[in-house]
Protein backbone atom coordinates (compact mmCIF):
# COMPACT_ATOMS: atom_id res chain seq x y z
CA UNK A 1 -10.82 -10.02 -8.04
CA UNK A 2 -11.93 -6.19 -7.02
CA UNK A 3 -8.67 -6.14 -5.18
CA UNK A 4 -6.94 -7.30 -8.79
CA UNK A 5 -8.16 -5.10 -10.72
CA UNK A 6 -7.89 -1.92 -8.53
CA UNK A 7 -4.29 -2.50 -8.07
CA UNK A 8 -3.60 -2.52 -11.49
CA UNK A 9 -5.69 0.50 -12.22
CA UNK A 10 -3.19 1.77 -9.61
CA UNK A 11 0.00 0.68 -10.83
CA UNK A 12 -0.98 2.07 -14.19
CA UNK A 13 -1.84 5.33 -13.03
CA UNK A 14 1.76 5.49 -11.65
CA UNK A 15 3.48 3.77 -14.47
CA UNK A 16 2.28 5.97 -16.77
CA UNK A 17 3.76 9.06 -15.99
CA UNK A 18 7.20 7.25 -15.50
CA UNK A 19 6.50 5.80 -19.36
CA UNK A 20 6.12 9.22 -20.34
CA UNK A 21 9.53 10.70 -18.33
CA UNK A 22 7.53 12.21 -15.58
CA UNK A 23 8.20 9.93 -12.40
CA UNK A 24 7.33 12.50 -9.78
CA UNK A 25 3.82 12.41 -10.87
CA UNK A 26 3.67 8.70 -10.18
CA UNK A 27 5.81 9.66 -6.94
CA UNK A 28 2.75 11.52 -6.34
CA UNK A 29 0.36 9.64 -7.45
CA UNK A 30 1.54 7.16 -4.48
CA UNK A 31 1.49 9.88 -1.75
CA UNK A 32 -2.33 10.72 -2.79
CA UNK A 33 -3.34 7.04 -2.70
CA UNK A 34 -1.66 6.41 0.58
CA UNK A 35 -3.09 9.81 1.56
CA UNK A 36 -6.36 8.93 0.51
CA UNK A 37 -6.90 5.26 2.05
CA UNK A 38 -5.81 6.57 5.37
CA UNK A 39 -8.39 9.00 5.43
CA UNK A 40 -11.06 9.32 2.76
CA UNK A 41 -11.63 5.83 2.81
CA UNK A 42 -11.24 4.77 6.34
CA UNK A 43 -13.06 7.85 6.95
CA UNK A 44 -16.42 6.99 5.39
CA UNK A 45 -16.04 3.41 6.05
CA UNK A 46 -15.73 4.49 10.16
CA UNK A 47 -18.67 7.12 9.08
CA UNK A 48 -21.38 4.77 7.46
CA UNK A 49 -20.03 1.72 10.11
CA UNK A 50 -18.82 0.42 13.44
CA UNK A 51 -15.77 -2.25 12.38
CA UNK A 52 -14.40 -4.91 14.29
CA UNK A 53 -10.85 -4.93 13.97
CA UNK A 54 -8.93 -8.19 13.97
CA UNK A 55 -6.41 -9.24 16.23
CA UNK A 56 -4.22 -10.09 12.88
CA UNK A 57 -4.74 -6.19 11.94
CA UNK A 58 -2.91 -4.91 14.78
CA UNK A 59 -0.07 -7.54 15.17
CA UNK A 60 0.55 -7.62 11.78
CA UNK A 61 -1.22 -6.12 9.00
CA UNK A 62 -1.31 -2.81 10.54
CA UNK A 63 2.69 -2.68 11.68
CA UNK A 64 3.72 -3.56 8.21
CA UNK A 65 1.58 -1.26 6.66
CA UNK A 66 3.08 1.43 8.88
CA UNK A 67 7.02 0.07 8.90
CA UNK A 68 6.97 -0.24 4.91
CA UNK A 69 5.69 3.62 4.33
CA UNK A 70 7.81 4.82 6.82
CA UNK A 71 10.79 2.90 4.88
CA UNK A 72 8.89 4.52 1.33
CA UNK A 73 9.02 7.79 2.99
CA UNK A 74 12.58 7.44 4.14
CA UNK A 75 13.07 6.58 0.44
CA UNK A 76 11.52 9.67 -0.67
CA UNK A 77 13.30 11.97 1.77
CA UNK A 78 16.70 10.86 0.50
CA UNK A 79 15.94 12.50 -2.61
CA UNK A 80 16.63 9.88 -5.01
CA UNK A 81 14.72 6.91 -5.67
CA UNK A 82 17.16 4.04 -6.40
CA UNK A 83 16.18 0.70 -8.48
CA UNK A 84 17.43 -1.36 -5.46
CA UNK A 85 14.78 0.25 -3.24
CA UNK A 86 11.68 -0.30 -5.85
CA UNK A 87 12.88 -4.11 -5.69
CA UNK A 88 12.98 -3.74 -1.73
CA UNK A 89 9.66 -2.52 -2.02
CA UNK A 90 8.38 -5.21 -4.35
CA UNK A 91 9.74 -7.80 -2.42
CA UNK A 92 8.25 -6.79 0.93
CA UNK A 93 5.22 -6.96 -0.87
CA UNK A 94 4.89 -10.21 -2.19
CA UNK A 95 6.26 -10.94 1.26
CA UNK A 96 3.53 -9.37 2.99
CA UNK A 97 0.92 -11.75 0.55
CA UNK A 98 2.68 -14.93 0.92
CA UNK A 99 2.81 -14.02 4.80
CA UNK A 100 -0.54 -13.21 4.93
CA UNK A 101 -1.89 -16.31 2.90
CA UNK A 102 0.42 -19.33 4.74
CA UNK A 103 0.27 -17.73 8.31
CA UNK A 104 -2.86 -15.64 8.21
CA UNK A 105 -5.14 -17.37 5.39
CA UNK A 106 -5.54 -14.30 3.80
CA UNK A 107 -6.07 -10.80 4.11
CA UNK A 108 -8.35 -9.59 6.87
CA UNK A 109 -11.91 -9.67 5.83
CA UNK A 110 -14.89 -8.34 8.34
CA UNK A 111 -17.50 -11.00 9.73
């Protein structure tokens, strides 16, 4: 439900600026919050814990994290975001859930 709500607090803050005709602040709003997990929050969650990552994390959940921003950022460099690529995106993403729910039953959660 966290994860819910968070993601649309998320996908407001970036929708917003597009609403208003200002899409490279959601642009950048993305680039922070990719920034930001990667290291503010893995930082202090590796600071204040030892974790014990899953073998699903680094056959799967970790290489699509890392093949879909590199696709985002190859996006970005082109210059031009195009509709077809936000549907890409959005598809890969609901792929990545369903994937991760039938195969993986669920997101990777620590013991």
């Amino acid at each position: 439900v966290l994860t819910l709500i968070l993601t649309f607090e998320d996908i407001m803050l970036t929708l917003e600026p597009v609403r208003r005709g200002f899409p490279e602040i959601g642009v950048g709003n993305v680039i922070g919050s990719v920034l930001f997990s990667v290291t503010g929050n893995i930082g202090v969650i590796m600071f204040l814990s030892e974790v014990n990552i899953d073998d699903s994390v680094l056959t799967f959940h970790l290489p699509f994290m890392v093949i879909v921003t590199a696709l985002a950022a190859y996006f970005f460099h082109q210059g031009k975001i195009k509709r077809w690529h936000g549907v890409l995106l959005g598809a890969l993403y609901i792929a990545y859930w369903v994937i991760a729910l039938v195969v993986f039953s669920g997101v990777p959660i620590g013991e």
